[in-house]
PDB file of N, CA and C in Angstrom:
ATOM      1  N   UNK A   1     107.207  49.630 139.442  1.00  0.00           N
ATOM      2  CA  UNK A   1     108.650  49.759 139.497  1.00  0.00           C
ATOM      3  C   UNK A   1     109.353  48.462 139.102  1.00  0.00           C
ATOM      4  N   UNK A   2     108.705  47.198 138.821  1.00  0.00           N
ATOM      5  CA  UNK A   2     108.979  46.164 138.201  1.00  0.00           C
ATOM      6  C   UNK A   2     109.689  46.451 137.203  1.00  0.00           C
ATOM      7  N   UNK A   3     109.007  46.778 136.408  1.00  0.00           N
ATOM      8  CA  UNK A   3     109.964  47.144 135.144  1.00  0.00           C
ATOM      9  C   UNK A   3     111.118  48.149 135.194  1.00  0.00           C
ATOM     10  N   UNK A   4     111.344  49.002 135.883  1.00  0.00           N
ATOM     11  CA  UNK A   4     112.164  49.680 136.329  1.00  0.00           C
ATOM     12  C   UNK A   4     113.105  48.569 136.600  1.00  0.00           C
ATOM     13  N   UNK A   5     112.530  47.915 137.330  1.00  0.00           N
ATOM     14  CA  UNK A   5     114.088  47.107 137.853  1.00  0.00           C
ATOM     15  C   UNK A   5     114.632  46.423 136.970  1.00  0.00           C
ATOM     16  N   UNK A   6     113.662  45.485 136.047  1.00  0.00           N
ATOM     17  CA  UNK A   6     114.105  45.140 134.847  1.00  0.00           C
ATOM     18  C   UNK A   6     115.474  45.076 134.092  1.00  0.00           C
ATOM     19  N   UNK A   7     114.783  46.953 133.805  1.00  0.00           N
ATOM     20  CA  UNK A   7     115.816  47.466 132.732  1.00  0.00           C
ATOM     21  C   UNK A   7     116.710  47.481 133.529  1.00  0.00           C
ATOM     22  N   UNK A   8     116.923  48.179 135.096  1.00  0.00           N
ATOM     23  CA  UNK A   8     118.698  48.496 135.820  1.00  0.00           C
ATOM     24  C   UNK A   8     119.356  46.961 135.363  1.00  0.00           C
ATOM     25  N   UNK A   9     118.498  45.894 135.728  1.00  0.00           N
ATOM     26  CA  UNK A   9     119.447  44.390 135.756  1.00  0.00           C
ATOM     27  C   UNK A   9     119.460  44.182 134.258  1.00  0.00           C
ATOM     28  N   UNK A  10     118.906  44.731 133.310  1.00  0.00           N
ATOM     29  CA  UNK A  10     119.609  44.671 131.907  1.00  0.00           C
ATOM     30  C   UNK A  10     120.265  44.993 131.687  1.00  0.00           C
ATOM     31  N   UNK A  11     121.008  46.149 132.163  1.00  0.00           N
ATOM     32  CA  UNK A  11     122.085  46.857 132.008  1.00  0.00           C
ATOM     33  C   UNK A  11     123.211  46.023 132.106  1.00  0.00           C
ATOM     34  N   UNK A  12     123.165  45.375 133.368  1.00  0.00           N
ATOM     35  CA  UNK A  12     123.925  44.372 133.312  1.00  0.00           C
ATOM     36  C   UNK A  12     124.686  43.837 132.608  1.00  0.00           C
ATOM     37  N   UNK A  13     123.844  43.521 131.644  1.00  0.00           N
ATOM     38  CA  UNK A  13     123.827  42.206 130.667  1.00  0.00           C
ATOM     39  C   UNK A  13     125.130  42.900 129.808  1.00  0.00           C
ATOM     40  N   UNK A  14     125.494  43.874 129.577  1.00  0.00           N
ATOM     41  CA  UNK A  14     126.851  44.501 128.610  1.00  0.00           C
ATOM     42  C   UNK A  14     127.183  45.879 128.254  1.00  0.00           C
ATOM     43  N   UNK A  15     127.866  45.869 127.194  1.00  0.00           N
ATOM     44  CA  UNK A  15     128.025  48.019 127.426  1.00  0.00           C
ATOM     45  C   UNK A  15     126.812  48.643 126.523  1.00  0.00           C
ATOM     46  N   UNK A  16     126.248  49.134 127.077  1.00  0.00           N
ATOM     47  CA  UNK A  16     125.155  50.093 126.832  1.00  0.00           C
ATOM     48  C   UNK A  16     125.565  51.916 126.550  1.00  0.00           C
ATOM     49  N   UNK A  17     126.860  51.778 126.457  1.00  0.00           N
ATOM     50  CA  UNK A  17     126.973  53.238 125.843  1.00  0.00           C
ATOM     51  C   UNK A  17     126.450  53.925 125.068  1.00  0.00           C
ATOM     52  N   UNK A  18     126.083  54.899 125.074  1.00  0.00           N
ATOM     53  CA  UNK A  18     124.738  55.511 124.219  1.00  0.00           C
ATOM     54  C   UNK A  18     123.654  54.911 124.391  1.00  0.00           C
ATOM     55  N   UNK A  19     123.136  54.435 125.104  1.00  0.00           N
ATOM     56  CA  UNK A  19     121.614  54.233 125.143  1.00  0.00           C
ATOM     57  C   UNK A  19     120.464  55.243 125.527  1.00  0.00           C
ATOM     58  N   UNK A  20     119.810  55.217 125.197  1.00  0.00           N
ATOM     59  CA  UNK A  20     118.565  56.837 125.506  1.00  0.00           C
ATOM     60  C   UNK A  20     118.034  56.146 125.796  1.00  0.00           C
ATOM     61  N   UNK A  21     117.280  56.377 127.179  1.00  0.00           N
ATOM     62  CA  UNK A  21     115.861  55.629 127.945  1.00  0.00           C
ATOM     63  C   UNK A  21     114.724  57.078 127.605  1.00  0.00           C
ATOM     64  N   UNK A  22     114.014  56.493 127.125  1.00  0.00           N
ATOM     65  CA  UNK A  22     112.654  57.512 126.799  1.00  0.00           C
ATOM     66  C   UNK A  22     111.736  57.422 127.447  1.00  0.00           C
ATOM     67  N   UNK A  23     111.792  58.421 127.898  1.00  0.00           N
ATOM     68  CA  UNK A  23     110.023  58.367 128.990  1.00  0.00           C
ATOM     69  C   UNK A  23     108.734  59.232 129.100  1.00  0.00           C
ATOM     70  N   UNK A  24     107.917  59.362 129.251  1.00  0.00           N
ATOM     71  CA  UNK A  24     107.241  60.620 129.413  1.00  0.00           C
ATOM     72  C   UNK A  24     107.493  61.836 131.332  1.00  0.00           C
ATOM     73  N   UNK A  25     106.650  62.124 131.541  1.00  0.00           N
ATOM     74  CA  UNK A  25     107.113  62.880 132.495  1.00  0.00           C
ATOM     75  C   UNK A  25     106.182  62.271 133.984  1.00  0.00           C
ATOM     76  N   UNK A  26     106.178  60.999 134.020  1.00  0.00           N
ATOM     77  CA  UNK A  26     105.618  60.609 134.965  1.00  0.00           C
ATOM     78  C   UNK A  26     106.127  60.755 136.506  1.00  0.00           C
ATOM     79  N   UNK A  27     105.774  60.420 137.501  1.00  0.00           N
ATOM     80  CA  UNK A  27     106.255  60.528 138.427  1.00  0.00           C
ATOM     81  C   UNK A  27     107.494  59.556 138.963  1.00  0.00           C
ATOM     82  N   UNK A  28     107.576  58.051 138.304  1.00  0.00           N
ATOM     83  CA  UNK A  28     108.315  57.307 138.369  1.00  0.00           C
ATOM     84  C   UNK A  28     108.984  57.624 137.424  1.00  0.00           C
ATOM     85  N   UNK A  29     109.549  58.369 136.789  1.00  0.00           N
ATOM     86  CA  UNK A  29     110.310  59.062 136.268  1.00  0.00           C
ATOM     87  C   UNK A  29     111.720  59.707 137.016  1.00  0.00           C
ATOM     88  N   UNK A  30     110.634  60.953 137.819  1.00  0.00           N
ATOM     89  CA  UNK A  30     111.224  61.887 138.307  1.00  0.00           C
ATOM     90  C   UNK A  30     111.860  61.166 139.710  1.00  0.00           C
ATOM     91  N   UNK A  31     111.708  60.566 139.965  1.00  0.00           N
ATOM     92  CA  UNK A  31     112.226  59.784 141.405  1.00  0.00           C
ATOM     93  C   UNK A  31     113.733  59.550 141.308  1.00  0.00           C
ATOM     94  N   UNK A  32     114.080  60.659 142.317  1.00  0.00           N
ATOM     95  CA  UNK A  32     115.714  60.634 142.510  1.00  0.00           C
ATOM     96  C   UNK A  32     116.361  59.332 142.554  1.00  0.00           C
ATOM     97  N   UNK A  33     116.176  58.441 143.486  1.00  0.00           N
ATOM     98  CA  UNK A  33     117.085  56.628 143.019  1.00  0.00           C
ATOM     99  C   UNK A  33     116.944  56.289 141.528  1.00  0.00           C
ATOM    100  N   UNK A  34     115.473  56.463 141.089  1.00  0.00           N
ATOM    101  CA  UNK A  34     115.561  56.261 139.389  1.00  0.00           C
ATOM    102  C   UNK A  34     116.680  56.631 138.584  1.00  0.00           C
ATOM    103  N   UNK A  35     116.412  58.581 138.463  1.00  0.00           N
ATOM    104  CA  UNK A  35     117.278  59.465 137.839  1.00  0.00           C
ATOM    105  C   UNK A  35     118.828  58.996 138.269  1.00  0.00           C
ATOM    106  N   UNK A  36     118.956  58.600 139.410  1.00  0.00           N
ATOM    107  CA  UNK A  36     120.475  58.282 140.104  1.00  0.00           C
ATOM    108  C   UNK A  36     121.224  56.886 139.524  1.00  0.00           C
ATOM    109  N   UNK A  37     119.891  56.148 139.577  1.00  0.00           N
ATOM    110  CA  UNK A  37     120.905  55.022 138.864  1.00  0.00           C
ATOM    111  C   UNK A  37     121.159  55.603 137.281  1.00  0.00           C
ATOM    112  N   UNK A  38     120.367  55.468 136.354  1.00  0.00           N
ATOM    113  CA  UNK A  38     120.776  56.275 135.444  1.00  0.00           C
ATOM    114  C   UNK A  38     121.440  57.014 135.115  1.00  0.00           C
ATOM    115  N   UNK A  39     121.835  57.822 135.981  1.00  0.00           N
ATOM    116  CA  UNK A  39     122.836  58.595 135.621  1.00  0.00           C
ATOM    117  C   UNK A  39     124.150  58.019 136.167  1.00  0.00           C
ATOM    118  N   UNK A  40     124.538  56.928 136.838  1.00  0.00           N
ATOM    119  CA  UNK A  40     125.199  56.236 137.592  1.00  0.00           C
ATOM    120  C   UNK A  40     126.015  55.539 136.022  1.00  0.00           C
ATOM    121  N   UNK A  41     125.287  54.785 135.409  1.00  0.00           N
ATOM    122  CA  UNK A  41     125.536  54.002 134.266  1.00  0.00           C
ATOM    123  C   UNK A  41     125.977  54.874 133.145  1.00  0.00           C
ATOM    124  N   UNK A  42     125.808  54.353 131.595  1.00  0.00           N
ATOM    125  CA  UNK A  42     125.922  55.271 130.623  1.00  0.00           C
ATOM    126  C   UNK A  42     125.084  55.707 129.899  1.00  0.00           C
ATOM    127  N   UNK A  43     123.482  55.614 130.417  1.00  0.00           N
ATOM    128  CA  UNK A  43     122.338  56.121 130.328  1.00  0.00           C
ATOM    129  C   UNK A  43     121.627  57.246 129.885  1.00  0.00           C
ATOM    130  N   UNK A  44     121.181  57.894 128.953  1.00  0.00           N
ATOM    131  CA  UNK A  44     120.782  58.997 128.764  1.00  0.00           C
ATOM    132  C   UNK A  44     119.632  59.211 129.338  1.00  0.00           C
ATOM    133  N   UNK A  45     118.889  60.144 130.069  1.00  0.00           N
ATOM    134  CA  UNK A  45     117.307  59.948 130.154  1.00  0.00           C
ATOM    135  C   UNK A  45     116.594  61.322 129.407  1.00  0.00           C
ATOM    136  N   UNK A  46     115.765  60.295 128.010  1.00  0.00           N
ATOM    137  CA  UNK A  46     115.258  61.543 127.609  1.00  0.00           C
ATOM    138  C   UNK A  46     113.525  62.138 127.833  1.00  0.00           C
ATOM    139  N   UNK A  47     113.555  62.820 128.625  1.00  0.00           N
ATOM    140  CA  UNK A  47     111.835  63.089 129.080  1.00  0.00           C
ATOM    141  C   UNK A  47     111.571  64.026 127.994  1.00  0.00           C
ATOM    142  N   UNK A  48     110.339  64.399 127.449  1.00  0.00           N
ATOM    143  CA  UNK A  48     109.365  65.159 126.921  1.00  0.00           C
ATOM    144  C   UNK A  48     108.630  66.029 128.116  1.00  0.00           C
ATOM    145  N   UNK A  49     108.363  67.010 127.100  1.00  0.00           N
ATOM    146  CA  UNK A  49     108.211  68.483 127.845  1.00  0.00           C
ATOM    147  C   UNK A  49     106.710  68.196 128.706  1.00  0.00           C
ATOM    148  N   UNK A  50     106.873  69.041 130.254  1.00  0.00           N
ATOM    149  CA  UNK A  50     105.413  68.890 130.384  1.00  0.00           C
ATOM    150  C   UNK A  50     104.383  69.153 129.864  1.00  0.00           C
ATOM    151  N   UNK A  51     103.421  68.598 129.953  1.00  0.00           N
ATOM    152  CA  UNK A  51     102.072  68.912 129.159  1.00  0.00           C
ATOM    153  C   UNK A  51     101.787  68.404 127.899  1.00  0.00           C
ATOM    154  N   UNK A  52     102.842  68.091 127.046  1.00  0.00           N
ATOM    155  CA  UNK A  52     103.263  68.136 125.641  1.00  0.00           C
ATOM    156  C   UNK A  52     103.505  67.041 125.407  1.00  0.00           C
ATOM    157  N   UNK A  53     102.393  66.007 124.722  1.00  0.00           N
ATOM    158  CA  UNK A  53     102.438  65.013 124.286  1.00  0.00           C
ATOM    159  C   UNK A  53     102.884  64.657 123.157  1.00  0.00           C
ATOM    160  N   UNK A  54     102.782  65.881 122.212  1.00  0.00           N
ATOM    161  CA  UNK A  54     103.175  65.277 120.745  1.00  0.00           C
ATOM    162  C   UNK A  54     105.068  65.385 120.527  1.00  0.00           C
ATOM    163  N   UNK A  55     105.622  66.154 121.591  1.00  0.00           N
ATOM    164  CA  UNK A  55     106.763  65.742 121.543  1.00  0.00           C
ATOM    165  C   UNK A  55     107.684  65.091 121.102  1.00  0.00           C
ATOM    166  N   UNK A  56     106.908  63.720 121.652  1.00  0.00           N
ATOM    167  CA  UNK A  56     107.550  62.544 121.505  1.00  0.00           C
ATOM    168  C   UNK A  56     106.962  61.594 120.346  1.00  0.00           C
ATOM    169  N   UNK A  57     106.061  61.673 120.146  1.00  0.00           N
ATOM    170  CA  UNK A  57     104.630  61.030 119.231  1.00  0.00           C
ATOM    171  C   UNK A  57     105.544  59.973 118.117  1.00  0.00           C
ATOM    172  N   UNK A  58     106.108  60.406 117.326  1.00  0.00           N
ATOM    173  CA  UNK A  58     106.819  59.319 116.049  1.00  0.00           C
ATOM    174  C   UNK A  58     107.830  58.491 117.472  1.00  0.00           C
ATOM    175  N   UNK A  59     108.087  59.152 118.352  1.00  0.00           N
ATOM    176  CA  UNK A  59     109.011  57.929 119.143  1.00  0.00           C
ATOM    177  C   UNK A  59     107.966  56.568 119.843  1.00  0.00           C
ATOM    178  N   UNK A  60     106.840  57.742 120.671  1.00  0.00           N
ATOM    179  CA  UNK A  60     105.919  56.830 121.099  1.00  0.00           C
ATOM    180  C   UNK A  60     105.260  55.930 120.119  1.00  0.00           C
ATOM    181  N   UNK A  61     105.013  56.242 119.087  1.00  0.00           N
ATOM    182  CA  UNK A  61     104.262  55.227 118.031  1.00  0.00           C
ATOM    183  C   UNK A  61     105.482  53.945 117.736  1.00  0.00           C
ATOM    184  N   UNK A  62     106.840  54.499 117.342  1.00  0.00           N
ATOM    185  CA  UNK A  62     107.634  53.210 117.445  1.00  0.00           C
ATOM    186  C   UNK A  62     108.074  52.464 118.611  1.00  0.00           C
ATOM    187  N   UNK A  63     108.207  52.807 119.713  1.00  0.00           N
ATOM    188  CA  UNK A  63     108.827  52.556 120.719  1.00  0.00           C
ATOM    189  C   UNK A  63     107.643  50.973 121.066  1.00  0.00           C
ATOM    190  N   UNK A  64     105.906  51.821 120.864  1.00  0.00           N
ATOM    191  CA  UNK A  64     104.786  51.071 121.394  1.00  0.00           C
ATOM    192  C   UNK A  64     105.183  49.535 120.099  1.00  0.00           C
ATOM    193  N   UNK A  65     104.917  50.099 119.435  1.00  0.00           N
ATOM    194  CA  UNK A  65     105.458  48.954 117.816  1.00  0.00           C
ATOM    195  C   UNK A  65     106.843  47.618 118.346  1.00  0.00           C
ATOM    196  N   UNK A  66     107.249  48.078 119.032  1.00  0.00           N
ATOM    197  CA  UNK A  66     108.440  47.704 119.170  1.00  0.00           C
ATOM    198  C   UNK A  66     108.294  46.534 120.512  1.00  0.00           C
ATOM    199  N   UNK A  67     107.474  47.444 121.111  1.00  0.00           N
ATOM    200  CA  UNK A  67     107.236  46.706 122.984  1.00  0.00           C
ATOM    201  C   UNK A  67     105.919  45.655 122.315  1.00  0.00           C
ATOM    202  N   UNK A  68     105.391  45.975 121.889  1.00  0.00           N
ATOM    203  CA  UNK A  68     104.297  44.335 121.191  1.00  0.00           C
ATOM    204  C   UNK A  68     104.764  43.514 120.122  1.00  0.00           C
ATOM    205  N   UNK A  69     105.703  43.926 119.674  1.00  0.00           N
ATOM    206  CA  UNK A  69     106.497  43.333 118.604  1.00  0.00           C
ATOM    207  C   UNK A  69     107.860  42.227 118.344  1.00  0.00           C
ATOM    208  N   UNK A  70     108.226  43.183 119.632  1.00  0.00           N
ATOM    209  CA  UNK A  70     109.580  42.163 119.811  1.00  0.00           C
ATOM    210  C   UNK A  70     110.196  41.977 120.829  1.00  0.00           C
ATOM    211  N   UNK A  71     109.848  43.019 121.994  1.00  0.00           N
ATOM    212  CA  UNK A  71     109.958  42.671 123.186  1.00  0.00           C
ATOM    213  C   UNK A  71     109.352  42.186 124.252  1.00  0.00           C
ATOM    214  N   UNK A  72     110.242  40.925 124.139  1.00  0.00           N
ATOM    215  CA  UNK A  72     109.885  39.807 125.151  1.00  0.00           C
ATOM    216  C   UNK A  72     111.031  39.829 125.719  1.00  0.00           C
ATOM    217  N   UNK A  73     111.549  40.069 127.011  1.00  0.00           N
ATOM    218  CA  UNK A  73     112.440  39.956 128.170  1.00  0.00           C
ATOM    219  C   UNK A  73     113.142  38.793 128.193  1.00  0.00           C
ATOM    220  N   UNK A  74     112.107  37.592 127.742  1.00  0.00           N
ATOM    221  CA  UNK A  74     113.158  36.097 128.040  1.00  0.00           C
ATOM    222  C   UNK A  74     113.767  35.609 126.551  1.00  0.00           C
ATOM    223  N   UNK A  75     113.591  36.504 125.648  1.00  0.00           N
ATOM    224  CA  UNK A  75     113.775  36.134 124.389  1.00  0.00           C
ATOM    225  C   UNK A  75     115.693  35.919 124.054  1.00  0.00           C
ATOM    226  N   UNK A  76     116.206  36.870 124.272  1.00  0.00           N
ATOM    227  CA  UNK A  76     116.988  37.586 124.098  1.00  0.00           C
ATOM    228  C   UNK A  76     118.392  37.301 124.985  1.00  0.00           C
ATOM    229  N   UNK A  77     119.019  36.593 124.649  1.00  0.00           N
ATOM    230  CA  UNK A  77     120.419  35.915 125.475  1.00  0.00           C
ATOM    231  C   UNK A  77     121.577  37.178 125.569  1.00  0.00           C
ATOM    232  N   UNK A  78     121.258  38.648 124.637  1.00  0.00           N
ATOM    233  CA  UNK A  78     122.616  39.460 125.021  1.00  0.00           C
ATOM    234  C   UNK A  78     122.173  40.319 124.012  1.00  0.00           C
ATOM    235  N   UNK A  79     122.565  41.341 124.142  1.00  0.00           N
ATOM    236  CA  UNK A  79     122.288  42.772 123.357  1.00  0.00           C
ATOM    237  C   UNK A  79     122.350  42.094 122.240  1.00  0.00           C
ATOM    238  N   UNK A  80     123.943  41.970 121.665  1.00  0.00           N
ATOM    239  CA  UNK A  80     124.079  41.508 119.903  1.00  0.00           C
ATOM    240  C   UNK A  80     123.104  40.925 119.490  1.00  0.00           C
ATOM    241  N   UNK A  81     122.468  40.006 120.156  1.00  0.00           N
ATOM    242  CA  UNK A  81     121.376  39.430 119.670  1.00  0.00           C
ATOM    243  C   UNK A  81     119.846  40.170 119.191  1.00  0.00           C
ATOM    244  N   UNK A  82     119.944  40.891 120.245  1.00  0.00           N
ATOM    245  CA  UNK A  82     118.466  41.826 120.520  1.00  0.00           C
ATOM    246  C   UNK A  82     118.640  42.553 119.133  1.00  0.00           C
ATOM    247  N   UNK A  83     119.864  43.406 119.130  1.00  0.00           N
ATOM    248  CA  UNK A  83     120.463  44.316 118.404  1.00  0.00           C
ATOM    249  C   UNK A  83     120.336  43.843 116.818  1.00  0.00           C
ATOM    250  N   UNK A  84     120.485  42.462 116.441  1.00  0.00           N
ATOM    251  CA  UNK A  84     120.563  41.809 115.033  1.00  0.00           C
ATOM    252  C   UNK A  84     118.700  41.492 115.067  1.00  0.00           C
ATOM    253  N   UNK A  85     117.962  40.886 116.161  1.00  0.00           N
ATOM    254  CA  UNK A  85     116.652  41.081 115.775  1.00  0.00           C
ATOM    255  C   UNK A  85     115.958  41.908 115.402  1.00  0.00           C
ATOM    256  N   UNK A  86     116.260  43.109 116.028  1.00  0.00           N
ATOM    257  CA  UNK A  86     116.002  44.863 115.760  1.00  0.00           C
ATOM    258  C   UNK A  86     115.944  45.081 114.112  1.00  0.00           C
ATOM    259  N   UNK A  87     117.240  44.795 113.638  1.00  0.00           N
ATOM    260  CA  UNK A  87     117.326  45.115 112.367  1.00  0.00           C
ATOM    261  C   UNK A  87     117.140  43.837 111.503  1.00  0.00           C
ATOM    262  N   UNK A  88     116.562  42.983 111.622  1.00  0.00           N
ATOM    263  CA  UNK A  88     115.954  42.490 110.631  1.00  0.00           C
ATOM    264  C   UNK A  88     114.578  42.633 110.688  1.00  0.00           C
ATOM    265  N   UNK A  89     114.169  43.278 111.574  1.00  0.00           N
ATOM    266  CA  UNK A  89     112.898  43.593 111.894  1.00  0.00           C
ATOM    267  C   UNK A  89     112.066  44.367 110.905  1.00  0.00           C
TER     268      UNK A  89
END
């Protein structure tokens, strides 16, 4: 739930309107305070169907690309920033 907390105190950091949090259908998922803050903010939460892995598959292949690639937590002083590394990426 570390990382869980993470992301809530990223939120923080500025307006996140439209953001989609992608997840699979884990159990820390489904956990009402989770779903609650999320839906508290301007958060989308998008789960994939049970059972059904390929669902998500072109998201999971970039998303994984992305989390060894460029996300590092202390990197990153404010979205705009994150946001301009993204796309020169």
């Amino acid at each position: 739930m570390s990382r869980t907390k993470n992301f809530i105190d990223f939120r923080k950091r500025g307006n996140l309107e439209g953001l989609v949090l992608h997840s699979d259908q884990g159990w820390q998922h489904k956990q009402y305070g989770y779903r609650k803050k999320l839906q508290d903010g301007p958060t989308v939460q998008n789960m994939s169907r049970k059972d059904n892995c390929l669902d998500n598959a072109v998201k999971e292949n970039l998303f994984g690309m992305m989390k060894t690639e460029l996300l590092n937590p202390g990197n990153y002083s404010s979205l705009k920033r994150f946001g301009r590394e993204l796309r020169e990426h």
